[in-house]
C-alpha atoms as a PDB file:
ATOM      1  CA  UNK A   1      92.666 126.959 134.860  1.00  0.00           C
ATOM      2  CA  UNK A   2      89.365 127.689 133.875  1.00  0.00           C
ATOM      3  CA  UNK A   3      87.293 130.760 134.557  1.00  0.00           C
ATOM      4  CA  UNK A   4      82.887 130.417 133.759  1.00  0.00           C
ATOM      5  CA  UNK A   5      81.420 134.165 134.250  1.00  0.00           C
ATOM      6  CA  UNK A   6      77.810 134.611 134.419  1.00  0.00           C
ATOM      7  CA  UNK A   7      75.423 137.660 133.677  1.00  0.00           C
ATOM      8  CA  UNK A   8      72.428 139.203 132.642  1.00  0.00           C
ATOM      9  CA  UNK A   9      70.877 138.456 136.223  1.00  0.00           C
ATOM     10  CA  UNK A  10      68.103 140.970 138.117  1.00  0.00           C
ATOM     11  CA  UNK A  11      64.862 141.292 138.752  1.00  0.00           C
ATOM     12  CA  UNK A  12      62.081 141.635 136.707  1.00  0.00           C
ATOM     13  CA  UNK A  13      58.105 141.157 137.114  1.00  0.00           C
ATOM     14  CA  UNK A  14      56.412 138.107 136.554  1.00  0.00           C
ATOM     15  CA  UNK A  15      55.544 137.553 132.917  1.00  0.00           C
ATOM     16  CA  UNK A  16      58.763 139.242 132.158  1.00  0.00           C
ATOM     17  CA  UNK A  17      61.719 137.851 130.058  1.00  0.00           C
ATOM     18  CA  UNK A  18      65.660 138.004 130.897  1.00  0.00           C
ATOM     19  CA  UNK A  19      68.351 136.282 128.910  1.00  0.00           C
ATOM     20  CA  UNK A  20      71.562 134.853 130.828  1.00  0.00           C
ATOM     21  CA  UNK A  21      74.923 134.249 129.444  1.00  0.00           C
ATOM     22  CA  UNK A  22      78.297 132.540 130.854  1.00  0.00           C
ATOM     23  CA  UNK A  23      81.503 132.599 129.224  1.00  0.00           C
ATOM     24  CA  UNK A  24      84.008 130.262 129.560  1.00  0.00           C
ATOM     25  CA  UNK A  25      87.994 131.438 129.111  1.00  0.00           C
ATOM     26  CA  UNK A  26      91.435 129.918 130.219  1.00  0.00           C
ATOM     27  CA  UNK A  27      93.089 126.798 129.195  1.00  0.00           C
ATOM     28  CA  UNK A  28      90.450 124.884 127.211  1.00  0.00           C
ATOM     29  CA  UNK A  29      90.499 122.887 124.294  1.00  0.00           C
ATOM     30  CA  UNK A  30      87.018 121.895 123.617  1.00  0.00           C
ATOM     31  CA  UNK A  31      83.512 121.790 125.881  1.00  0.00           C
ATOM     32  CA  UNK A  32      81.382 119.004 125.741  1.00  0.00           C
ATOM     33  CA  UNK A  33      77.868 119.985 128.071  1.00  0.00           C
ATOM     34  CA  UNK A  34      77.149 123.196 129.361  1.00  0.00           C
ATOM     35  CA  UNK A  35      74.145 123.844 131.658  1.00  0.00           C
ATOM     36  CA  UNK A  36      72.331 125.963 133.967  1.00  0.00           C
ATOM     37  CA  UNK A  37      71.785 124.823 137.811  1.00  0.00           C
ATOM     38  CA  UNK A  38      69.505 127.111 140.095  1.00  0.00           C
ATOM     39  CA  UNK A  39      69.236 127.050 143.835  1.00  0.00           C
ATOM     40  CA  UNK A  40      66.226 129.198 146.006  1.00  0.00           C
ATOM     41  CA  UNK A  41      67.138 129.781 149.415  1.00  0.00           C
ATOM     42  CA  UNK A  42      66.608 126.589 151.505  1.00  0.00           C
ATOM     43  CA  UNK A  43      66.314 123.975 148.726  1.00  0.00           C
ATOM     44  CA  UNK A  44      68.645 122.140 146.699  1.00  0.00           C
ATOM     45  CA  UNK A  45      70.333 122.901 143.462  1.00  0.00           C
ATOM     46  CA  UNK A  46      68.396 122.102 140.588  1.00  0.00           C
ATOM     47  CA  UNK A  47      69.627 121.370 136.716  1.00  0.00           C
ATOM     48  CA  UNK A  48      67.555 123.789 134.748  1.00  0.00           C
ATOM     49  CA  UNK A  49      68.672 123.135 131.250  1.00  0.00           C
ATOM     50  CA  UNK A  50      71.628 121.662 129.454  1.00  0.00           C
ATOM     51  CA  UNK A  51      73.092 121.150 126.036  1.00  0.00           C
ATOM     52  CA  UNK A  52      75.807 119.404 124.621  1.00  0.00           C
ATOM     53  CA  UNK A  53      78.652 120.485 122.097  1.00  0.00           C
ATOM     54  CA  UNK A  54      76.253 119.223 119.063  1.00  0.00           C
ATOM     55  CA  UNK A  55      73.568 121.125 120.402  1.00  0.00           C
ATOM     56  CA  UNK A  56      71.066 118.109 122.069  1.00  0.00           C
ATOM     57  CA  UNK A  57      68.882 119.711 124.649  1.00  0.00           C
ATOM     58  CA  UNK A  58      67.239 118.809 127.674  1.00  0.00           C
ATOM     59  CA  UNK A  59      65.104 120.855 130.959  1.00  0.00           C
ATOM     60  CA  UNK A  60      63.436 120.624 134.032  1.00  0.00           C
ATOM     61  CA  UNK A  61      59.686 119.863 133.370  1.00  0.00           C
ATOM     62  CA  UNK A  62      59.013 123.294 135.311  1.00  0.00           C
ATOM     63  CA  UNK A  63      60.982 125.158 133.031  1.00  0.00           C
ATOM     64  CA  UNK A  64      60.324 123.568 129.511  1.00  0.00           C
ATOM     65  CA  UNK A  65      57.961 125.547 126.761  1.00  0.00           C
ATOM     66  CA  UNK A  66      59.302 128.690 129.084  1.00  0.00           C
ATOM     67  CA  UNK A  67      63.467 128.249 128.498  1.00  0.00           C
ATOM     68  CA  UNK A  68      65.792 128.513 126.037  1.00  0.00           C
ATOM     69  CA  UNK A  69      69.210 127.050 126.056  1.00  0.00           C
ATOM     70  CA  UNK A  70      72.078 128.078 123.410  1.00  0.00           C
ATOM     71  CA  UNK A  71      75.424 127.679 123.129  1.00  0.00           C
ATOM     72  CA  UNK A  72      78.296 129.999 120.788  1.00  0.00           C
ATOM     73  CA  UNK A  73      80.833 127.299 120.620  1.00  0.00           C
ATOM     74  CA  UNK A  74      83.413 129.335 118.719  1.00  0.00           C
ATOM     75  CA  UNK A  75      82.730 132.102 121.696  1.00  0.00           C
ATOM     76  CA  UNK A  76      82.673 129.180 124.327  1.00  0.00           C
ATOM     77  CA  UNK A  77      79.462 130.978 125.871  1.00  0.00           C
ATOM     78  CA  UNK A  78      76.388 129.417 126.840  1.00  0.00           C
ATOM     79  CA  UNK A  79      72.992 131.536 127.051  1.00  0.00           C
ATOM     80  CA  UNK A  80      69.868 130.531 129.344  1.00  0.00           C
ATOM     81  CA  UNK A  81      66.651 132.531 127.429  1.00  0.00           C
ATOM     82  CA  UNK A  82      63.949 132.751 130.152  1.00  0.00           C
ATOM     83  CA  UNK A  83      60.400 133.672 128.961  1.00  0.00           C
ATOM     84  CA  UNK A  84      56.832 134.062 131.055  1.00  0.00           C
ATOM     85  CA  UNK A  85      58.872 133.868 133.995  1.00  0.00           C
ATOM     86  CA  UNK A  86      57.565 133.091 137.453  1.00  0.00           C
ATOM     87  CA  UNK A  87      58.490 134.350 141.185  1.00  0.00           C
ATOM     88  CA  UNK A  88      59.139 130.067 141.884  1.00  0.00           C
ATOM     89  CA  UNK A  89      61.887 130.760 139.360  1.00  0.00           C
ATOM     90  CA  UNK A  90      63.533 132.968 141.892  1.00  0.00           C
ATOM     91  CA  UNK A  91      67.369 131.625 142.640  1.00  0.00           C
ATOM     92  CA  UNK A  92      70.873 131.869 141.793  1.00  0.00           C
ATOM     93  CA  UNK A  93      71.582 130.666 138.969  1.00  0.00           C
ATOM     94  CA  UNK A  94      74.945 128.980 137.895  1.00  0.00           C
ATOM     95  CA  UNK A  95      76.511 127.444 134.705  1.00  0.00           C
ATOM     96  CA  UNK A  96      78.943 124.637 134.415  1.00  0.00           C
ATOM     97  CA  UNK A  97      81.298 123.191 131.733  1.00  0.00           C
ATOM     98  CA  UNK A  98      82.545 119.855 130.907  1.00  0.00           C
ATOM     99  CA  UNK A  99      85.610 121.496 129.994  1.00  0.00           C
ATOM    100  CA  UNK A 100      88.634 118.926 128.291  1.00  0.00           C
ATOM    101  CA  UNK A 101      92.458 120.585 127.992  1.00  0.00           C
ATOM    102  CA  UNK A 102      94.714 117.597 128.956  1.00  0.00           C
ATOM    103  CA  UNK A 103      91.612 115.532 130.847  1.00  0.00           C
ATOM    104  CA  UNK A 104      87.681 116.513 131.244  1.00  0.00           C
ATOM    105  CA  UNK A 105      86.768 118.399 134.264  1.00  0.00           C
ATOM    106  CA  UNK A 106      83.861 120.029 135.195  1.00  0.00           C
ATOM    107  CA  UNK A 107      84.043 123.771 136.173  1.00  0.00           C
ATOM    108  CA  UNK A 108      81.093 125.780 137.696  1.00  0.00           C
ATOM    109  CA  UNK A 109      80.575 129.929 137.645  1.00  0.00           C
ATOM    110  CA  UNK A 110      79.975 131.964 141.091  1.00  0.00           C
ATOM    111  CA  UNK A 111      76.112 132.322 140.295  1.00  0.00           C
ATOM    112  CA  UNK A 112      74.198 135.463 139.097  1.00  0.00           C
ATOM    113  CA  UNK A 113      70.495 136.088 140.905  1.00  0.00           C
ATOM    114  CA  UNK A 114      66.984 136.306 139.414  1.00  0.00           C
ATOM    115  CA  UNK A 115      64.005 137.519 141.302  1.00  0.00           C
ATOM    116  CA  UNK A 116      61.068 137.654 139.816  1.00  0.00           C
ATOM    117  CA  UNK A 117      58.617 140.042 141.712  1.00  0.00           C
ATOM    118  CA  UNK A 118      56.074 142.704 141.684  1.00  0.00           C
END
């Protein structure tokens, strides 16, 4: 079993900066892509950045020049760095791995909220 835990969620004003991590623990022998997803309340979830185990990047056009996305493989975490942000970037946001131990399987965290607002 696999556990992803997400923080560094809140709210902060427009033009303000927040940095988001997830840590994956549990029964894992190596990660191959890690991402962020978002979801506002009545739309779909969105893939807001992701980045696999050798470090290749990509993002959503709304988010690009704006977000960062890291990875510590040896501390299995993945960080979302979120700069000049917006009130559209308002959602829950949640991280996945591509986690292999005996197979691959892909595991998601519960979700930790940004609002952006004055």
């Amino acid at each position: 079993q696999v556990q992803l835990v997400e923080s560094g969620g809140g709210l902060v004003q427009p033009g303000g900066s927040l940095r988001l991590s997830c840590a994956a623990s549990g029964s894992i022998f190596s990660i191959n892509a890690m991402g962020w997803y978002r979801q506002a309340p009545g739309k779909q979830r969105e893939l807001v950045a992701v980045i696999t185990s050798g470090g290749s990047t990509n993002y959503a056009d709304s988010v690009k020049g704006r977000f960062t996305i890291s990875r510590d493989n040896a501390k299995n975490t993945v960080y979302l760095q979120m700069n000049s942000l917006k009130p559209e970037d308002t959602a829950l946001y949640s991280c996945n791995a591509d986690v292999y131990y005996s197979d691959f399987e892909v595991y998601w965290g519960q979700g930790t909220q940004v609002t952006v607002s004055s």
